[in-house]
PDB file of N, CA and C in Angstrom:
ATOM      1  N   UNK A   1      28.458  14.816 -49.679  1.00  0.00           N
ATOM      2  CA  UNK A   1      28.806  15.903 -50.575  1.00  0.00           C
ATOM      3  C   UNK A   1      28.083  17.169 -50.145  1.00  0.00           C
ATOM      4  N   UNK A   2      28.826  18.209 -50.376  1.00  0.00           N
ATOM      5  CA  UNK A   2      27.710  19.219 -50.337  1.00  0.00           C
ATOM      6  C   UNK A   2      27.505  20.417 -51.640  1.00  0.00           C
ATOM      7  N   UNK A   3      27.028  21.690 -51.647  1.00  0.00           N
ATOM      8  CA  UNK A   3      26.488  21.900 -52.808  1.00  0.00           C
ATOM      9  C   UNK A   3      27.682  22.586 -53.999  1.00  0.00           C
ATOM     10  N   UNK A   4      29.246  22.796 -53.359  1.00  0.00           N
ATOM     11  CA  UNK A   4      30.122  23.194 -53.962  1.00  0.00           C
ATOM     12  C   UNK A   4      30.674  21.977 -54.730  1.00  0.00           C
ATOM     13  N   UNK A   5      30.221  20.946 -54.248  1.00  0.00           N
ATOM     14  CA  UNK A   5      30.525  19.611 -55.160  1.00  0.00           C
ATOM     15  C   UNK A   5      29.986  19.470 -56.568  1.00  0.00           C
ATOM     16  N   UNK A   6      28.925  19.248 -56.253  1.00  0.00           N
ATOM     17  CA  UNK A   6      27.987  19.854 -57.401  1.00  0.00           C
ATOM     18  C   UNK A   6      28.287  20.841 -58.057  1.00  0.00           C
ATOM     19  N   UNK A   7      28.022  21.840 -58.136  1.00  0.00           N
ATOM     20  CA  UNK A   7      28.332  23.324 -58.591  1.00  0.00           C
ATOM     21  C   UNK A   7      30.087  23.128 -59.446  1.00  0.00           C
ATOM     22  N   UNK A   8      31.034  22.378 -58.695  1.00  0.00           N
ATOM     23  CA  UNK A   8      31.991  22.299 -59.508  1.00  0.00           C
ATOM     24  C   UNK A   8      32.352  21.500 -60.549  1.00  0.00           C
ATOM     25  N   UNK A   9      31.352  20.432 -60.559  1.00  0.00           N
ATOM     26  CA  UNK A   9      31.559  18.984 -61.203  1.00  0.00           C
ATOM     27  C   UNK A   9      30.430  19.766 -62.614  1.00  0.00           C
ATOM     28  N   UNK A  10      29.627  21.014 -61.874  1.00  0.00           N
ATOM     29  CA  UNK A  10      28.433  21.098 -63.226  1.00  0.00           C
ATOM     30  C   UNK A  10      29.493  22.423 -63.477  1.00  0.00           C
ATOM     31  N   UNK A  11      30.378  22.916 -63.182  1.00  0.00           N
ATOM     32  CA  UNK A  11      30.867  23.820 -63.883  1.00  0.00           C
ATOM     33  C   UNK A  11      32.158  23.821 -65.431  1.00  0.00           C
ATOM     34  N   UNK A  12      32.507  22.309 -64.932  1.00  0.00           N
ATOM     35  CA  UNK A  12      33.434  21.168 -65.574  1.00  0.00           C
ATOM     36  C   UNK A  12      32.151  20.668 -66.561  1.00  0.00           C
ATOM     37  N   UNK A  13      31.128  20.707 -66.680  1.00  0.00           N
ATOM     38  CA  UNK A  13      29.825  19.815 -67.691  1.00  0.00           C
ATOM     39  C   UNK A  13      30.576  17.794 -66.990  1.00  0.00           C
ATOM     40  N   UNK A  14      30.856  17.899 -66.027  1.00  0.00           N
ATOM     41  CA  UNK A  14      30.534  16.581 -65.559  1.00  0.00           C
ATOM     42  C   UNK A  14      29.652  16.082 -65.282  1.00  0.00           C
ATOM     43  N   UNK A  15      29.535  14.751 -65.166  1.00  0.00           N
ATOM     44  CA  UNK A  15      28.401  14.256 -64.645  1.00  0.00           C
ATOM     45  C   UNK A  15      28.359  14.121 -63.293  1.00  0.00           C
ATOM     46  N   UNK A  16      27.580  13.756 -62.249  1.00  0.00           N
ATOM     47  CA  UNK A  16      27.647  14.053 -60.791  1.00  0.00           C
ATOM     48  C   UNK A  16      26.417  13.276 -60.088  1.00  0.00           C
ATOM     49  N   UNK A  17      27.155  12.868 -58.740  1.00  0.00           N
ATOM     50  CA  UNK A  17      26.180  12.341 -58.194  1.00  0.00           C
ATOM     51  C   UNK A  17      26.171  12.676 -56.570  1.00  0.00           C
ATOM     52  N   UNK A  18      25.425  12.879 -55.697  1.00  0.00           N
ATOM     53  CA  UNK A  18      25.379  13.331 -54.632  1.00  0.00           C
ATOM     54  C   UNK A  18      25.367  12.847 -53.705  1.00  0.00           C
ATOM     55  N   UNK A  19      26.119  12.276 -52.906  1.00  0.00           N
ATOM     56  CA  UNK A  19      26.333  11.241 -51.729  1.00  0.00           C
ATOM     57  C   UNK A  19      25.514  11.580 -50.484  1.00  0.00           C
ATOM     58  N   UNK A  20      24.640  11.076 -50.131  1.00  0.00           N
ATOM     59  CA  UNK A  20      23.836  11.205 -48.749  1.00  0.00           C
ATOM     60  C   UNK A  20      24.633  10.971 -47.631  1.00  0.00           C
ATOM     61  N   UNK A  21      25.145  10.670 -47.463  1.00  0.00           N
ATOM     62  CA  UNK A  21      26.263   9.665 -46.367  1.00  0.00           C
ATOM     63  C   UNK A  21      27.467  10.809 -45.944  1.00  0.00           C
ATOM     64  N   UNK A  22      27.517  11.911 -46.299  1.00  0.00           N
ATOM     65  CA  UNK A  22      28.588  12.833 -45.883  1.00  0.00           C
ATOM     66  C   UNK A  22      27.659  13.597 -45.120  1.00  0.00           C
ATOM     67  N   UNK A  23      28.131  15.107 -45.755  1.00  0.00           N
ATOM     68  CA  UNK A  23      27.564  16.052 -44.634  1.00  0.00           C
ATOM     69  C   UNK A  23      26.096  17.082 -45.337  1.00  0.00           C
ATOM     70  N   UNK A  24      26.502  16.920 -46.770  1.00  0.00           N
ATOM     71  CA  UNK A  24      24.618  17.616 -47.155  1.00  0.00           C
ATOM     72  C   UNK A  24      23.391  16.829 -47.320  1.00  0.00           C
ATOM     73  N   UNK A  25      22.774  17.430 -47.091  1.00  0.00           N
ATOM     74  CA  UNK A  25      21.204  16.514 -47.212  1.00  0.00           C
ATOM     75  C   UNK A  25      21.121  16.544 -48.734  1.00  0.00           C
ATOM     76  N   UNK A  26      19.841  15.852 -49.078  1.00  0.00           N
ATOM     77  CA  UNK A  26      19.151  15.711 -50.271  1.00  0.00           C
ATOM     78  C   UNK A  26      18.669  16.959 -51.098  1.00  0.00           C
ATOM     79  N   UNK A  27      17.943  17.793 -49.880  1.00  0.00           N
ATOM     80  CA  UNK A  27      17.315  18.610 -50.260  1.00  0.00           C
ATOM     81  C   UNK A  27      18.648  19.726 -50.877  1.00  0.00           C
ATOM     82  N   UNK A  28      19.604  19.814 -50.396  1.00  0.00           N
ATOM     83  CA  UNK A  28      20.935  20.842 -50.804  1.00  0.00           C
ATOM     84  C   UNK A  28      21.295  20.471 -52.173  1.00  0.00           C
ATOM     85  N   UNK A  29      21.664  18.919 -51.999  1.00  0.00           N
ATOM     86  CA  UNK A  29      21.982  18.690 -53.321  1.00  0.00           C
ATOM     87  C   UNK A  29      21.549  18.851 -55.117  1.00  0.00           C
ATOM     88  N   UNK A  30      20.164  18.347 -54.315  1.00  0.00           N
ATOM     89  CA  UNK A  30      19.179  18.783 -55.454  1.00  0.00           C
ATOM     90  C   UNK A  30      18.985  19.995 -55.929  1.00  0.00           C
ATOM     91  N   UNK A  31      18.815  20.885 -55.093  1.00  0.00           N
ATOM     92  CA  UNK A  31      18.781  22.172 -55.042  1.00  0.00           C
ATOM     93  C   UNK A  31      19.928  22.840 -55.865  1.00  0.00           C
ATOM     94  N   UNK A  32      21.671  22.264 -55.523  1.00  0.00           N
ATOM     95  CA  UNK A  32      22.537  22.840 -56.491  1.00  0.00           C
ATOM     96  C   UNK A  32      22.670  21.827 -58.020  1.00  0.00           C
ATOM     97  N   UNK A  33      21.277  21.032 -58.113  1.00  0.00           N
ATOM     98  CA  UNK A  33      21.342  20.771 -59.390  1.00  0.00           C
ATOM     99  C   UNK A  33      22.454  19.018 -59.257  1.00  0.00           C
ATOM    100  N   UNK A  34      22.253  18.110 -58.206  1.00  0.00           N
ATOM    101  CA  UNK A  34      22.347  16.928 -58.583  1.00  0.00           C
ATOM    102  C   UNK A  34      21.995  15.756 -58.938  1.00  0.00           C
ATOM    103  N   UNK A  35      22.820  15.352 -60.525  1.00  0.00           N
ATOM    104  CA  UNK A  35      21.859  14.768 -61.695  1.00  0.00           C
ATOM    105  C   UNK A  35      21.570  13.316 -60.703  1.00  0.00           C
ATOM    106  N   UNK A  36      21.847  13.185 -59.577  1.00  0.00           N
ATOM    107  CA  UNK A  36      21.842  11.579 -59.037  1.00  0.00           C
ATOM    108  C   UNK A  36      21.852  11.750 -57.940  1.00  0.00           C
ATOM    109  N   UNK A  37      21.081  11.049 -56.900  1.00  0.00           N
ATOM    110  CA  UNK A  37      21.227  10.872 -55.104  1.00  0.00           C
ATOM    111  C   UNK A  37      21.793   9.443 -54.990  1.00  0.00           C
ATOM    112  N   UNK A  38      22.845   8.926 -53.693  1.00  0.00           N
ATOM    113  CA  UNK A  38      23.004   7.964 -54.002  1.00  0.00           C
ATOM    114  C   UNK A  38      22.635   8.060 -52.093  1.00  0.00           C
ATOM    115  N   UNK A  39      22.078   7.442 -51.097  1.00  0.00           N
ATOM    116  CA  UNK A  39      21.662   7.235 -50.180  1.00  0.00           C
ATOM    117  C   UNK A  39      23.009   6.313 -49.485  1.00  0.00           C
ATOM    118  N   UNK A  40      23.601   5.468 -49.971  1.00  0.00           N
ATOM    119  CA  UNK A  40      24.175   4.232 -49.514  1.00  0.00           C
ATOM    120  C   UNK A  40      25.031   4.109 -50.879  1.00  0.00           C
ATOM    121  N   UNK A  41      26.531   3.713 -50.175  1.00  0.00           N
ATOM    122  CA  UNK A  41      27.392   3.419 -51.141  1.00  0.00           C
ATOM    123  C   UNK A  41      27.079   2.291 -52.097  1.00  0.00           C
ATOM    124  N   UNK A  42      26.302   1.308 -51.994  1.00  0.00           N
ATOM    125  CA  UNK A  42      25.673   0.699 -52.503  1.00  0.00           C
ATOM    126  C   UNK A  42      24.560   1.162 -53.688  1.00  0.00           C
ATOM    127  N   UNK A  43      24.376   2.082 -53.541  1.00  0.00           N
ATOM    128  CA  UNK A  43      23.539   3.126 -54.800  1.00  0.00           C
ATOM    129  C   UNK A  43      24.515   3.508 -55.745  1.00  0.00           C
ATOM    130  N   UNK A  44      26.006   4.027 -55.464  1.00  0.00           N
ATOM    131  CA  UNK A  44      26.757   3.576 -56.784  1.00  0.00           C
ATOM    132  C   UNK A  44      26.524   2.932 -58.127  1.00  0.00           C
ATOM    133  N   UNK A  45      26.434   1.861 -57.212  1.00  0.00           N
ATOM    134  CA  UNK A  45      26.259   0.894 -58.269  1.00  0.00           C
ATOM    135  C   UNK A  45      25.545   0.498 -59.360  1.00  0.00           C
ATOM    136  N   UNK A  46      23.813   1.026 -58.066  1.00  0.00           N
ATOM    137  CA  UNK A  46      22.904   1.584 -59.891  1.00  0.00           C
ATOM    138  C   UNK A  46      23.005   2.492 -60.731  1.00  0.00           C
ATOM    139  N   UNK A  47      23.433   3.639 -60.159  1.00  0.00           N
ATOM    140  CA  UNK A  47      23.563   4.659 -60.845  1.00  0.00           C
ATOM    141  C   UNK A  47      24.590   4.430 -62.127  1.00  0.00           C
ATOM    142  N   UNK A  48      25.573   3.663 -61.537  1.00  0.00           N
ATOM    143  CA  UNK A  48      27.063   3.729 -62.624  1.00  0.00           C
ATOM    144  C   UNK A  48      26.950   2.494 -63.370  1.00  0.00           C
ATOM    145  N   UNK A  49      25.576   1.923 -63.435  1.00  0.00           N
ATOM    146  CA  UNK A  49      25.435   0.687 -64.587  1.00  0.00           C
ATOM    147  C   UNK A  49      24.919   1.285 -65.784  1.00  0.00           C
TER     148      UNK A  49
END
C-alpha cells in the first residue's frame, strides 16, 4: 500500500490496514496515519480477529 491508500480509506472514516508486501514502507504508512501494519499476508488474520 502506499500513503494515498490510507489517506483515502481515513477520508471514508474506514478502518485500514497497511500492507508491507507492496510498494510503501512502514515508516510511510504510519506516517499517513495507518491504524494497522500487516508485514505478511498472514498478519491479516490477526488483525481481522
Amino acid at each position: 500500500d502506499r500513503r494515498m491508500d490510507i489517506a483515502g480509506a481515513r477520508h471514508h472514516n474506514m478502518r485500514n490496514i497497511g500492507v508491507l508486501w507492496g510498494f510503501g514502507g512502514a515508516q510511510e504508512l504510519q506516517a499517513a496515519g495507518a491504524q494497522h501494519l500487516a508485514a505478511a499476508p498472514e498478519d491479516l488474520l490477526t488483525v481481522l480477529a
